[in-house]
C-alpha atoms as a PDB file:
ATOM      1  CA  UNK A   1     120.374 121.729  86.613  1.00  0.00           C
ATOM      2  CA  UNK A   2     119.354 119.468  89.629  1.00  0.00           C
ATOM      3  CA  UNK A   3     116.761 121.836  90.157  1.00  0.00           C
ATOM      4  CA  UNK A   4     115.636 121.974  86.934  1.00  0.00           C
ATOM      5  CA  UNK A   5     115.133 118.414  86.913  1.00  0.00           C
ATOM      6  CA  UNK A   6     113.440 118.263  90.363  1.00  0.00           C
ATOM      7  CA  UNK A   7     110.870 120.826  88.616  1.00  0.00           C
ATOM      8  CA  UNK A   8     110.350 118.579  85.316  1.00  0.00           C
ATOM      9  CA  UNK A   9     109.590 115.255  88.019  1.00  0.00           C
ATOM     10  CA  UNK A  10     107.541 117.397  89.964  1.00  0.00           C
ATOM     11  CA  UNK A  11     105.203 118.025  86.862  1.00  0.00           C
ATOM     12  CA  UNK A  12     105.516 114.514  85.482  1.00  0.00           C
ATOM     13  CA  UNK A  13     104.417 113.109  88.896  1.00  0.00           C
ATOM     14  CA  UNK A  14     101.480 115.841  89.382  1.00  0.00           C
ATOM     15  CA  UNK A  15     100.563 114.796  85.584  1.00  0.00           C
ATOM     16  CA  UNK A  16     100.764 111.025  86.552  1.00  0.00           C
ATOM     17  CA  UNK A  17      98.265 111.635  89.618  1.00  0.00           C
ATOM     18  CA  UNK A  18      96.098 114.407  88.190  1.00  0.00           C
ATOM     19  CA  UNK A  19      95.595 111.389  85.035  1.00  0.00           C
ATOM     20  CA  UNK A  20      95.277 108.449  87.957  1.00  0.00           C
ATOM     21  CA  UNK A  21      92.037 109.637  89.625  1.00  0.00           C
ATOM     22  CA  UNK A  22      90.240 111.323  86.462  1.00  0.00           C
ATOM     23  CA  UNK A  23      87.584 112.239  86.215  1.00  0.00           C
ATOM     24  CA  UNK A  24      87.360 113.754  89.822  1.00  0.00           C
ATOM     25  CA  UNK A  25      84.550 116.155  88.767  1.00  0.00           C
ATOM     26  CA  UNK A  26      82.349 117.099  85.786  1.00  0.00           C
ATOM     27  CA  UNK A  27      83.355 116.811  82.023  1.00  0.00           C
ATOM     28  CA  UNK A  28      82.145 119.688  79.678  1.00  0.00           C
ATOM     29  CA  UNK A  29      80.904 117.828  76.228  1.00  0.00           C
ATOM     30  CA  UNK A  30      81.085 120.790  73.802  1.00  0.00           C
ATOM     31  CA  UNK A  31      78.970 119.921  70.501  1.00  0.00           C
ATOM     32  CA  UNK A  32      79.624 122.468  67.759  1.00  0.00           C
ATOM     33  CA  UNK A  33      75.872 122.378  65.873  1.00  0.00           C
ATOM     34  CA  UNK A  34      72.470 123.322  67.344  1.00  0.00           C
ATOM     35  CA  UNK A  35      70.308 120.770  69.772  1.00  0.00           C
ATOM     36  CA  UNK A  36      68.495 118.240  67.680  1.00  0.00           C
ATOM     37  CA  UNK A  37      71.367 117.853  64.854  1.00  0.00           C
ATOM     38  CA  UNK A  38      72.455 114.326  64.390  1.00  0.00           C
ATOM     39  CA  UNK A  39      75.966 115.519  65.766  1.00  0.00           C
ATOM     40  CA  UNK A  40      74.111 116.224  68.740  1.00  0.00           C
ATOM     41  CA  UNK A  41      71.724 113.450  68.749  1.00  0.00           C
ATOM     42  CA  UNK A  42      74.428 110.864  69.099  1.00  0.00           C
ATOM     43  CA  UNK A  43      76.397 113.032  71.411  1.00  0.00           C
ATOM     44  CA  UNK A  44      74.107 113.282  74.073  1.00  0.00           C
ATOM     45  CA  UNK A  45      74.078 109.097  73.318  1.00  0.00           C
ATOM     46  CA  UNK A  46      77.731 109.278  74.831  1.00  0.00           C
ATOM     47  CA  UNK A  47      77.640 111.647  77.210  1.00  0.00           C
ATOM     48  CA  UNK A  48      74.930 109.537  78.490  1.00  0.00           C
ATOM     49  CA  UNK A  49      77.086 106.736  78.977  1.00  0.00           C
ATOM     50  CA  UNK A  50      80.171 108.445  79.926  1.00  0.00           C
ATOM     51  CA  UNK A  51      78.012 109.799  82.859  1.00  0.00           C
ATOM     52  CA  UNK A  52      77.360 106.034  84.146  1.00  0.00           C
ATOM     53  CA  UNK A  53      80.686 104.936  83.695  1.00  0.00           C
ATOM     54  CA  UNK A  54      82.899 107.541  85.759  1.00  0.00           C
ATOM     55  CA  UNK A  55      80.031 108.251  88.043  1.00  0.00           C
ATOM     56  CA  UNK A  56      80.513 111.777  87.414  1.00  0.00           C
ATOM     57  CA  UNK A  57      78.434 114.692  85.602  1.00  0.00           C
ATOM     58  CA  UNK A  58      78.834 114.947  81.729  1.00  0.00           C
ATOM     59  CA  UNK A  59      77.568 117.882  80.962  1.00  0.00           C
ATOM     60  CA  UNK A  60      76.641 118.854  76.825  1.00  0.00           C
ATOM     61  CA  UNK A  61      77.193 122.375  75.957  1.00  0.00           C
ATOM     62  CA  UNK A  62      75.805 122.952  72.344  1.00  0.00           C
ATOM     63  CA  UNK A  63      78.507 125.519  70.498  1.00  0.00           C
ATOM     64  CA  UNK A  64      76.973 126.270  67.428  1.00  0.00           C
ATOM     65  CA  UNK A  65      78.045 128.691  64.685  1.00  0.00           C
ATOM     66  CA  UNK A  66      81.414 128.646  62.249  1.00  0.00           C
ATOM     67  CA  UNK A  67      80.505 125.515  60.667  1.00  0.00           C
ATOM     68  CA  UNK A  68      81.871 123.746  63.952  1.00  0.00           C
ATOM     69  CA  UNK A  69      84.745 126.261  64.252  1.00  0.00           C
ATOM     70  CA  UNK A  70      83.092 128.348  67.242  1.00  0.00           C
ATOM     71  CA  UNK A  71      82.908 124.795  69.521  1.00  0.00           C
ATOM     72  CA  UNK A  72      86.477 124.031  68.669  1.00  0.00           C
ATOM     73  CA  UNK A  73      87.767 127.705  70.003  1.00  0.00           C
ATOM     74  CA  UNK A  74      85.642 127.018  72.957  1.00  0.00           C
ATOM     75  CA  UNK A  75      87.892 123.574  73.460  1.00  0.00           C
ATOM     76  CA  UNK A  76      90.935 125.475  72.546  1.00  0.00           C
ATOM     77  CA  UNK A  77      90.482 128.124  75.277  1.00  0.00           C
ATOM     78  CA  UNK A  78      90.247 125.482  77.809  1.00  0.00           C
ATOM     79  CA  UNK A  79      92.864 123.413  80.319  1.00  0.00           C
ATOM     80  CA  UNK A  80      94.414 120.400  78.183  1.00  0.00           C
ATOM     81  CA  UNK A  81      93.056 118.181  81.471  1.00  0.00           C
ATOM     82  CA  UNK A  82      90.869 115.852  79.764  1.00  0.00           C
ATOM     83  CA  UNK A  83      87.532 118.168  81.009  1.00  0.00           C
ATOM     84  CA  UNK A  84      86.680 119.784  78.317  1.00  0.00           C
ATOM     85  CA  UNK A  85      86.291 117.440  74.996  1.00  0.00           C
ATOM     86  CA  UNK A  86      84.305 117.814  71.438  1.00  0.00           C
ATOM     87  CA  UNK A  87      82.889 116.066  69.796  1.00  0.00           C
ATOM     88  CA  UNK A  88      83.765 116.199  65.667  1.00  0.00           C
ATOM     89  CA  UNK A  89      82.343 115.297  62.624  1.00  0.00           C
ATOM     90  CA  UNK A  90      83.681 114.748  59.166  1.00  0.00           C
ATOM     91  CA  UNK A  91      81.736 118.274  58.006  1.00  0.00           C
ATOM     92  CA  UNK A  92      83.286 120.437  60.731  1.00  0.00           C
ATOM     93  CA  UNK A  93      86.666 118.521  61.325  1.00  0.00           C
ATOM     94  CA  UNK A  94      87.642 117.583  57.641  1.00  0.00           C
ATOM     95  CA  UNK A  95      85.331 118.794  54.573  1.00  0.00           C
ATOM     96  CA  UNK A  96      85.612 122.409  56.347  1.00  0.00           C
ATOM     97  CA  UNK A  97      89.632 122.762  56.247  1.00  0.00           C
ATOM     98  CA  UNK A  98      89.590 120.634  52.945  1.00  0.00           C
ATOM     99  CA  UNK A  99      87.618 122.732  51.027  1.00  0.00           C
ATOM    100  CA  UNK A 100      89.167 126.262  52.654  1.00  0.00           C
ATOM    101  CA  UNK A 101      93.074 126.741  51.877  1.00  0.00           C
ATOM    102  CA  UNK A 102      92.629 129.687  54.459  1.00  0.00           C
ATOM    103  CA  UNK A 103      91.285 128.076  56.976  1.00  0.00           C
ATOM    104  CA  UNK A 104      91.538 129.435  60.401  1.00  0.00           C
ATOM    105  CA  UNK A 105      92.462 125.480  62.300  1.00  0.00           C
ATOM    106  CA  UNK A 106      94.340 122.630  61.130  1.00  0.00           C
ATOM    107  CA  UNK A 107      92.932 119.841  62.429  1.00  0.00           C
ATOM    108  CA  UNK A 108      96.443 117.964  62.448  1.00  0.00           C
ATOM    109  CA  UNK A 109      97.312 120.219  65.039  1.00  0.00           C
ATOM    110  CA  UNK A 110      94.462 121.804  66.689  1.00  0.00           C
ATOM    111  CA  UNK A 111      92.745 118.713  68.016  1.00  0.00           C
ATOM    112  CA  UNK A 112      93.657 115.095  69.683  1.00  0.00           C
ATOM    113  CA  UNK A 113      91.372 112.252  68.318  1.00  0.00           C
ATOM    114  CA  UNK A 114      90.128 110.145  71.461  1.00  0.00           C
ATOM    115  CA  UNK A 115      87.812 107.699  70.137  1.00  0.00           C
ATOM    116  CA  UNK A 116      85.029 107.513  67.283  1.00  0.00           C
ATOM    117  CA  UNK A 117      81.938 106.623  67.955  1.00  0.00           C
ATOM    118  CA  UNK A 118      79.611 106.476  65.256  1.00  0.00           C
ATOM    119  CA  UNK A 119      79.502 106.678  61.416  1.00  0.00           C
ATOM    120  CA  UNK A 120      76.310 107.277  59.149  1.00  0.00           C
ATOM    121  CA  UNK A 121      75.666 108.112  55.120  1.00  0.00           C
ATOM    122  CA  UNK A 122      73.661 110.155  53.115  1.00  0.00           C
ATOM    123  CA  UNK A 123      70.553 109.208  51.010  1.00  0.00           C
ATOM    124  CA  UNK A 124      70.121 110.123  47.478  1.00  0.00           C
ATOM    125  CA  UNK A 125      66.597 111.541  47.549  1.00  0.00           C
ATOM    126  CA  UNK A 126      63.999 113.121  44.844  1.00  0.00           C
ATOM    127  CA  UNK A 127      60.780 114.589  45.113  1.00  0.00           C
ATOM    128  CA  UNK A 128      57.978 112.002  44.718  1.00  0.00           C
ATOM    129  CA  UNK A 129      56.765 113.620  41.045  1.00  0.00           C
ATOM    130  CA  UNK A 130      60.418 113.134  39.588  1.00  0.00           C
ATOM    131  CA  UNK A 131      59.538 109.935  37.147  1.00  0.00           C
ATOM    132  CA  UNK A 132      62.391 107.920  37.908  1.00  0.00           C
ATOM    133  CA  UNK A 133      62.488 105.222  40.304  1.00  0.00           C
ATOM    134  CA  UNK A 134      65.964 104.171  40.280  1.00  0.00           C
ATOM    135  CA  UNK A 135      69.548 106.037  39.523  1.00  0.00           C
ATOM    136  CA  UNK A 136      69.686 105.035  35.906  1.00  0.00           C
ATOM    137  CA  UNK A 137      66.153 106.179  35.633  1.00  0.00           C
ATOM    138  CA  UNK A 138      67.319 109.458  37.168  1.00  0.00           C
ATOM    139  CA  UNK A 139      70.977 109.546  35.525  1.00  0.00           C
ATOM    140  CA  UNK A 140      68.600 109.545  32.097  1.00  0.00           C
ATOM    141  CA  UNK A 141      65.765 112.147  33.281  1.00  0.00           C
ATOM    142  CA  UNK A 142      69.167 114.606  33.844  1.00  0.00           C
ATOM    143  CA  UNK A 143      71.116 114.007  31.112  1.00  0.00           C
ATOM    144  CA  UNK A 144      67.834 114.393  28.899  1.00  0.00           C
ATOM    145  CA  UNK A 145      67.402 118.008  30.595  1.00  0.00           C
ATOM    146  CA  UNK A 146      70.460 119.598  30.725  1.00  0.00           C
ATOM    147  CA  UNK A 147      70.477 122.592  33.476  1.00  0.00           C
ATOM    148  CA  UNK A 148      67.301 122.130  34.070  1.00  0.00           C
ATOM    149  CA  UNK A 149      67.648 119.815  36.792  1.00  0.00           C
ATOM    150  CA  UNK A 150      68.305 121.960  40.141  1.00  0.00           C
ATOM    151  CA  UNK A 151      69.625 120.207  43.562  1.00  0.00           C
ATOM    152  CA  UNK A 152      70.263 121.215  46.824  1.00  0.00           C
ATOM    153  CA  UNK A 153      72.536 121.284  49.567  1.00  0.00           C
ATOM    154  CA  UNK A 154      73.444 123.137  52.898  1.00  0.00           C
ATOM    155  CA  UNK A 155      76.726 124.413  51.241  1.00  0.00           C
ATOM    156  CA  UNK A 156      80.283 123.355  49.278  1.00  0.00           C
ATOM    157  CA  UNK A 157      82.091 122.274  52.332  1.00  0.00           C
ATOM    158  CA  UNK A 158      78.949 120.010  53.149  1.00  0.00           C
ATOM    159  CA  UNK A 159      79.116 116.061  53.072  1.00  0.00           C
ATOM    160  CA  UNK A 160      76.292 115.748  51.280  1.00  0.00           C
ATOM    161  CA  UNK A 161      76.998 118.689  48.664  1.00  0.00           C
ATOM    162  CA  UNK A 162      80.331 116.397  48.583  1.00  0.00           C
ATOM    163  CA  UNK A 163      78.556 113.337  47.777  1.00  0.00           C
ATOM    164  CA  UNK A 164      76.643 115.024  45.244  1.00  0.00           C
ATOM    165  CA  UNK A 165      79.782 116.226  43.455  1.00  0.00           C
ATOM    166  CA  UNK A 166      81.378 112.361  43.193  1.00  0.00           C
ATOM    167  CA  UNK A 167      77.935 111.380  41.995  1.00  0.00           C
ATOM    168  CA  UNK A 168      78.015 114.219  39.288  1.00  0.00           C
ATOM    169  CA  UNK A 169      82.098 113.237  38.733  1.00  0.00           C
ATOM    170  CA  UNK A 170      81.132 109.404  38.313  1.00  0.00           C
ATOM    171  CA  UNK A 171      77.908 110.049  35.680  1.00  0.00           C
ATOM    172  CA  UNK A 172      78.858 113.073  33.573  1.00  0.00           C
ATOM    173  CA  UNK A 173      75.808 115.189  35.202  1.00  0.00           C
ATOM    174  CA  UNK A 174      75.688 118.603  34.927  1.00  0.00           C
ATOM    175  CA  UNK A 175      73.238 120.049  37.329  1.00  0.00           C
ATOM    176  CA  UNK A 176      72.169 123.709  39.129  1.00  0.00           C
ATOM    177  CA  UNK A 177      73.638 123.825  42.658  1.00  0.00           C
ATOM    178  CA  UNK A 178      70.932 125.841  45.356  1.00  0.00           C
ATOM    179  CA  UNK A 179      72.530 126.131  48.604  1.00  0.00           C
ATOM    180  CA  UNK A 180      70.910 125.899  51.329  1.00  0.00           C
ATOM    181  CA  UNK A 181      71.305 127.146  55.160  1.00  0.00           C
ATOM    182  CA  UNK A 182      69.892 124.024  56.304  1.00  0.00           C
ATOM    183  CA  UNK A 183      69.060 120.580  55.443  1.00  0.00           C
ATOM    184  CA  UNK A 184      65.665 121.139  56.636  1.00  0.00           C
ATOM    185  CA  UNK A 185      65.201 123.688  54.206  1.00  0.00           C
ATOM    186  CA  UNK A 186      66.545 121.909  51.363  1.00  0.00           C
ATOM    187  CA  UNK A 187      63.978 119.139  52.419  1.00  0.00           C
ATOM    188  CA  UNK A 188      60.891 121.436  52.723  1.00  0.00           C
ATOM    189  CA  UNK A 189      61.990 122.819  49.084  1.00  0.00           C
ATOM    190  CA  UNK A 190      62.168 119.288  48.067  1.00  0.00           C
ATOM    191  CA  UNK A 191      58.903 118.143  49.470  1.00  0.00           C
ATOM    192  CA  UNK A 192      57.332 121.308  47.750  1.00  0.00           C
ATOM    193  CA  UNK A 193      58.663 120.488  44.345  1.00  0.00           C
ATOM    194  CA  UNK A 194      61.005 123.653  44.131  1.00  0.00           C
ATOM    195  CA  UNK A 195      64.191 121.399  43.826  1.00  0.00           C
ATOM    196  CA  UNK A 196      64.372 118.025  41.976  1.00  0.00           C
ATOM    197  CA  UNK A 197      66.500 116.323  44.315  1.00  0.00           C
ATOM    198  CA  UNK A 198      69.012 116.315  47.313  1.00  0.00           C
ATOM    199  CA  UNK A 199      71.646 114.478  48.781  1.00  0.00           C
ATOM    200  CA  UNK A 200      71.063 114.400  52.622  1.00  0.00           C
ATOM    201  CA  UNK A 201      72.433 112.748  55.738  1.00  0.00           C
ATOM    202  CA  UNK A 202      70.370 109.717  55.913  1.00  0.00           C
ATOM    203  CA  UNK A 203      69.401 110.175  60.041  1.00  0.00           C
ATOM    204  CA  UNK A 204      67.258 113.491  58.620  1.00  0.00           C
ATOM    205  CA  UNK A 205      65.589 111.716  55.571  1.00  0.00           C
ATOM    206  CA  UNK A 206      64.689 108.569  56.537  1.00  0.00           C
ATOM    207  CA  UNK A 207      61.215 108.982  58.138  1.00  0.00           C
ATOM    208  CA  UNK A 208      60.101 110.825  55.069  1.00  0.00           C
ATOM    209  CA  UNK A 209      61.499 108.230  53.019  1.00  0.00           C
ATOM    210  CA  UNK A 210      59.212 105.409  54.722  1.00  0.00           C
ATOM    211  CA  UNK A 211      56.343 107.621  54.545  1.00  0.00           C
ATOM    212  CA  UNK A 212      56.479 108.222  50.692  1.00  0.00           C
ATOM    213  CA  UNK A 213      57.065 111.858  51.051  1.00  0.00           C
ATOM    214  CA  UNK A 214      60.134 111.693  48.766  1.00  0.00           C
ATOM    215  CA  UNK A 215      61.756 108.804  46.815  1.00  0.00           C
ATOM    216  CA  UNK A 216      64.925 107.385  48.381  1.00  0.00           C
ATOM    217  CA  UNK A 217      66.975 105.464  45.286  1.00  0.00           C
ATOM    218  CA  UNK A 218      70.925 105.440  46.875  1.00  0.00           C
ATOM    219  CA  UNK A 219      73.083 105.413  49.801  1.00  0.00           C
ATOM    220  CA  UNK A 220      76.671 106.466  49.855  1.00  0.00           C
ATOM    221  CA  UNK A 221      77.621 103.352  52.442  1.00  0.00           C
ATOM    222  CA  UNK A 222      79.208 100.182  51.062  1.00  0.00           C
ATOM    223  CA  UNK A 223      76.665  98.218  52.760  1.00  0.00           C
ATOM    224  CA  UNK A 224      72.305  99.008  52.588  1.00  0.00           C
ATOM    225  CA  UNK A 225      71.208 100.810  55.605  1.00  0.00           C
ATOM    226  CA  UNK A 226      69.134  98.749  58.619  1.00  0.00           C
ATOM    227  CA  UNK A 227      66.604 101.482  58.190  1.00  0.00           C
ATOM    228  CA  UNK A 228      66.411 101.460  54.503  1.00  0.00           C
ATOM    229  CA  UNK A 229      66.725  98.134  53.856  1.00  0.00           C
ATOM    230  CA  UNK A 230      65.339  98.873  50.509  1.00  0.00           C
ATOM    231  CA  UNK A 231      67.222 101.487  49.010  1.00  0.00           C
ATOM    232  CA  UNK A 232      70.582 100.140  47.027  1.00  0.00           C
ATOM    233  CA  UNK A 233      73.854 101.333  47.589  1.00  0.00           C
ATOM    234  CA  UNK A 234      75.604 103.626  44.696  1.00  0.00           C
ATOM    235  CA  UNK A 235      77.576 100.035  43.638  1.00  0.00           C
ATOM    236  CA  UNK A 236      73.909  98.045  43.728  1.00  0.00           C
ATOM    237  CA  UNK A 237      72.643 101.248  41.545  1.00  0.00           C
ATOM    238  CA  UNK A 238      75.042 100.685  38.699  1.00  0.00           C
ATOM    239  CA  UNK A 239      77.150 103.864  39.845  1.00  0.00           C
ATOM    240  CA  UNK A 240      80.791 102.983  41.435  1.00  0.00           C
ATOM    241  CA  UNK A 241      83.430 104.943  43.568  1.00  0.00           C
ATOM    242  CA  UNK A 242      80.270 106.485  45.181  1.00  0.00           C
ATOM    243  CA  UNK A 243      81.233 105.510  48.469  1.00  0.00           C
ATOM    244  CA  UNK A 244      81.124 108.063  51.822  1.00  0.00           C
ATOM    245  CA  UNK A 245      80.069 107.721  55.225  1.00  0.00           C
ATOM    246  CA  UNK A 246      80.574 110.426  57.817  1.00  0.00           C
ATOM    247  CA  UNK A 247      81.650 109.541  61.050  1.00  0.00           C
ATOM    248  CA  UNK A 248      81.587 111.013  64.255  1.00  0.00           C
ATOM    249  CA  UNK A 249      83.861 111.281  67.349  1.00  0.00           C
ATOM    250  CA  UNK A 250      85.825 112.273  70.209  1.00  0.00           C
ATOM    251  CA  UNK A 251      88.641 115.125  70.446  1.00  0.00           C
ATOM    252  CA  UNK A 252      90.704 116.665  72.948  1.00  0.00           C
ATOM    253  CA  UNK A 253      92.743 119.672  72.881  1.00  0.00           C
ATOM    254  CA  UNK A 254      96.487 119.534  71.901  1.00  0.00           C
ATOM    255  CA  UNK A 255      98.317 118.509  75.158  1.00  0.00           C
ATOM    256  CA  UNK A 256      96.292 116.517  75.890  1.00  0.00           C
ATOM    257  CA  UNK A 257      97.906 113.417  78.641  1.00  0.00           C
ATOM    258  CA  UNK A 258      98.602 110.587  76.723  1.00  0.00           C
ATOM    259  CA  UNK A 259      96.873 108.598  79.807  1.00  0.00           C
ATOM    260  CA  UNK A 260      93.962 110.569  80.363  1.00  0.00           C
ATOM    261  CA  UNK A 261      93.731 110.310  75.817  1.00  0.00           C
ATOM    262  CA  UNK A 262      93.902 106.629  76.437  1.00  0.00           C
ATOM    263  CA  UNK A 263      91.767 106.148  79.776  1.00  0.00           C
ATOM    264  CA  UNK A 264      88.601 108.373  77.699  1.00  0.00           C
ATOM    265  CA  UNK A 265      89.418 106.633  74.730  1.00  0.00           C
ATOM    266  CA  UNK A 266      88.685 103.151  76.510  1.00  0.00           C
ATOM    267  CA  UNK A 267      85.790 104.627  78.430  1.00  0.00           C
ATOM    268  CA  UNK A 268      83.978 105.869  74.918  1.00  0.00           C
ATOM    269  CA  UNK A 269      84.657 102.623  73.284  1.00  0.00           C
ATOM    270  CA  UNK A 270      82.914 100.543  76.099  1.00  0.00           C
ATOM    271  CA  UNK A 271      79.948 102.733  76.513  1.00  0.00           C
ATOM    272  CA  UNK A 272      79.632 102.875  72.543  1.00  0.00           C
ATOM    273  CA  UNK A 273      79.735  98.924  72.505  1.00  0.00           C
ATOM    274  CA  UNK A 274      77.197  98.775  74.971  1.00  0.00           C
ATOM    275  CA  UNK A 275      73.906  96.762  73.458  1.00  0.00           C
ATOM    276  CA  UNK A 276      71.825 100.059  74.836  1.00  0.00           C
ATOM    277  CA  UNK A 277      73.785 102.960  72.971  1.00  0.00           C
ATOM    278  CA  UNK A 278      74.734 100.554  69.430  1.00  0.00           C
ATOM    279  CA  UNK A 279      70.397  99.914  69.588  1.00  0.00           C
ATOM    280  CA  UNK A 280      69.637 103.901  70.290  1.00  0.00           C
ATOM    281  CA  UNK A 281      72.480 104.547  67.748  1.00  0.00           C
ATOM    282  CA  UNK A 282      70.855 102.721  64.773  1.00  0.00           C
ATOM    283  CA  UNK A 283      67.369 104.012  65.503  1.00  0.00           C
ATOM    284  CA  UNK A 284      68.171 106.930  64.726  1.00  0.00           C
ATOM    285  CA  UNK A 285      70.430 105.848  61.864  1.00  0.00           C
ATOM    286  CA  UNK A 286      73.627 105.544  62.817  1.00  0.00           C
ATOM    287  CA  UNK A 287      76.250 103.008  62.523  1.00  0.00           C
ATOM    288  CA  UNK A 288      78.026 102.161  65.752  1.00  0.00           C
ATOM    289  CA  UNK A 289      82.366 102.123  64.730  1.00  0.00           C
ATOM    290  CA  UNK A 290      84.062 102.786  68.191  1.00  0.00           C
ATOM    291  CA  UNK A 291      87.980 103.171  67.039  1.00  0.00           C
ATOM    292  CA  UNK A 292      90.659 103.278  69.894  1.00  0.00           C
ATOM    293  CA  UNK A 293      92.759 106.095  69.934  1.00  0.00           C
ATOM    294  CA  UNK A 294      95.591 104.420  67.555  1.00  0.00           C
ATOM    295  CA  UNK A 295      92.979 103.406  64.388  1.00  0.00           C
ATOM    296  CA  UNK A 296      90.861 106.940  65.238  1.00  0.00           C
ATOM    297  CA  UNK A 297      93.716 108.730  64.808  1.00  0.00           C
ATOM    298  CA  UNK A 298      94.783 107.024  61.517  1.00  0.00           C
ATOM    299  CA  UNK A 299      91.407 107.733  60.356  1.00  0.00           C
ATOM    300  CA  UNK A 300      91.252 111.013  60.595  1.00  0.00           C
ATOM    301  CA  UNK A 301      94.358 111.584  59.221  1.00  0.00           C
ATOM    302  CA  UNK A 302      93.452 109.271  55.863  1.00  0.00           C
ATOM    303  CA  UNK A 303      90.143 111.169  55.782  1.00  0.00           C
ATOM    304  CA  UNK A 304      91.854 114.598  55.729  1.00  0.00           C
ATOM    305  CA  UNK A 305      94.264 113.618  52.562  1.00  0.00           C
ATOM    306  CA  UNK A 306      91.349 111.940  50.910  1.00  0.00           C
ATOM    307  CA  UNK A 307      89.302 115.343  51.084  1.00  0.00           C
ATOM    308  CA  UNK A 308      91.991 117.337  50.160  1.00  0.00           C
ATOM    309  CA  UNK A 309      92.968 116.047  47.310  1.00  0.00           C
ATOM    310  CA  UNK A 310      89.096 115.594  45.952  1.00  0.00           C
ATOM    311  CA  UNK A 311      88.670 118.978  46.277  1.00  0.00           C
ATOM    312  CA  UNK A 312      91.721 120.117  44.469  1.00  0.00           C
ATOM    313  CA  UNK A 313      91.017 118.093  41.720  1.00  0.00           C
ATOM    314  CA  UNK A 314      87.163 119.251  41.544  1.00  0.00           C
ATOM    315  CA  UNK A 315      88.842 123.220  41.511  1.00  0.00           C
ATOM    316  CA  UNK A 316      86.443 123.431  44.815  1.00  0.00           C
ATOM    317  CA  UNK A 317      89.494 124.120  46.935  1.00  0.00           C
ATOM    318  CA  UNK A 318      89.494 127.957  47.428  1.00  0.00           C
END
């Protein structure tokens, strides 16, 4: 027994001291979607500043494929040490297990939440020759064409598709899904006048809103976006319980120390507070949130009942 007990000190010590100097050496930053994504785009934000504050390498590995499931194997197969970290979104982490009953994670078990970092919505969007310049106007142009109207997205378990559906829920619209491998595509098919309209993660619109390209008339936030300052939210539109922003953010794999969790979690909340990253952050459309480990955590979990039980109700829960 006292040997036993000299073992279980030895490791709680070792723990202790492995936790006490981290990081010693580089940090692997595994991001689930392809460069250029806006998971990426605001994970290479962090990783920047993560690299400046321990003085050590952060280096991003992009993981794509899955639907964010490939990344999170790659963080499963590694060391609980605090080295290898992930960074989620409400897509990959949530919407994916919410909408799947046979899922292959749970992400109550199969990943720590650390910190969040950012949080952005989508943009109701329609192509430029769609005569309706508000949501009424729209809600109208639908209702007077009944499955005739055809709208993209990049897939069921997609925040935007999911959007799209509450919209739908909320009005009474009835209205031809086109999925789509990409948002890009969706857009281009947009643009071209092959869909009517889309609902789409407001970083990927935006420029094309300014420029005219397509018609911007809602966001899913509670508040107007900085860089739409003139597109209403779903409650300014006349349309309530419209309300969804995605979010991004740290995990660890389970095991994770509980002082190494809390000593990352710190780090990722003063590098995301940083005037620098919050002003990079919102040019590109994103909303700075930085949650500690203890709200993060609640989060996530409040997200994941939220989603589950939308989806049941819709019947999209397979």
């Amino acid at each position: 027994m006292r040997a036993l007990l000299a073992l279980v000190l030895c490791a709680m010590l070792s723990a202790s001291a492995a936790a006490s100097d981290y990081p010693n050496r580089a940090i692997r930053l595994l991001i689930p979607f392809p460069p250029a994504g806006i998971t990426d785009l605001s994970g290479r934000l962090i990783a920047e500043g993560l690299r400046e504050k321990f003085n050590q390498p952060v280096i991003v590995e992009n993981r794509p494929g899955g639907m964010g499931v490939i990344g999170l194997r790659e963080m499963l197969r590694a060391p609980a040490d605090g080295y290898t970290l992930l960074v989620g979104n409400v897509g990959s982490v949530v919407l994916n297990y919410a909408i799947d009953s046979k899922a292959s994670f749970d992400p109550m078990k199969d990943m720590v939440p650390i910190a969040s970092t950012a949080e952005y919505a989508t943009t109701l969007v329609v192509n430029k020759n769609v005569p309706a310049n508000t949501v009424k106007e729209l809600v109208d142009y639908i209702k007077a064409r009944p499955g005739q109207i055809t709208y993209g997205s990049t897939g069921e378990g997609s925040m935007a598709n999911l959007v799209t559906n509450l919209f739908m829920r909320q009005t009474g619209l009835k209205m031809v899904h086109a999925p789509y491998r990409g948002g890009n595509l969706a857009l281009n098919d947009l643009i071209a006048g092959h869909i009517q309209l889309i609902t789409e993660v407001s970083p990927v619109v935006v420029e094309q809103v300014k420029a005219g390209t397509i018609k911007g008339l809602a966001v899913s936030s509670p508040y107007r976006q900085p860089t739409l300052p003139n597109v209403p939210t779903y409650a300014e539109a006349g349309i309530p319980g419209v309300v969804v922003t995605g979010w991004l953010g740290i995990y660890g794999p389970p095991g994770l120390p509980d002082n190494v969790r809390r000593k990352l979690s710190e780090a990722i909340i003063e590098v995301g507070k940083r005037p620098d990253i919050q002003a990079k952050h919102r040019a590109i459309g994103f909303e700075p949130t930085s949650q500690d480990v203890k709200a993060f955590t609640a989060h996530h979990a409040a997200e994941l009942k939220r989603w589950l039980a939308f989806y049941t109700e819709i019947g999209l829960r397979k």
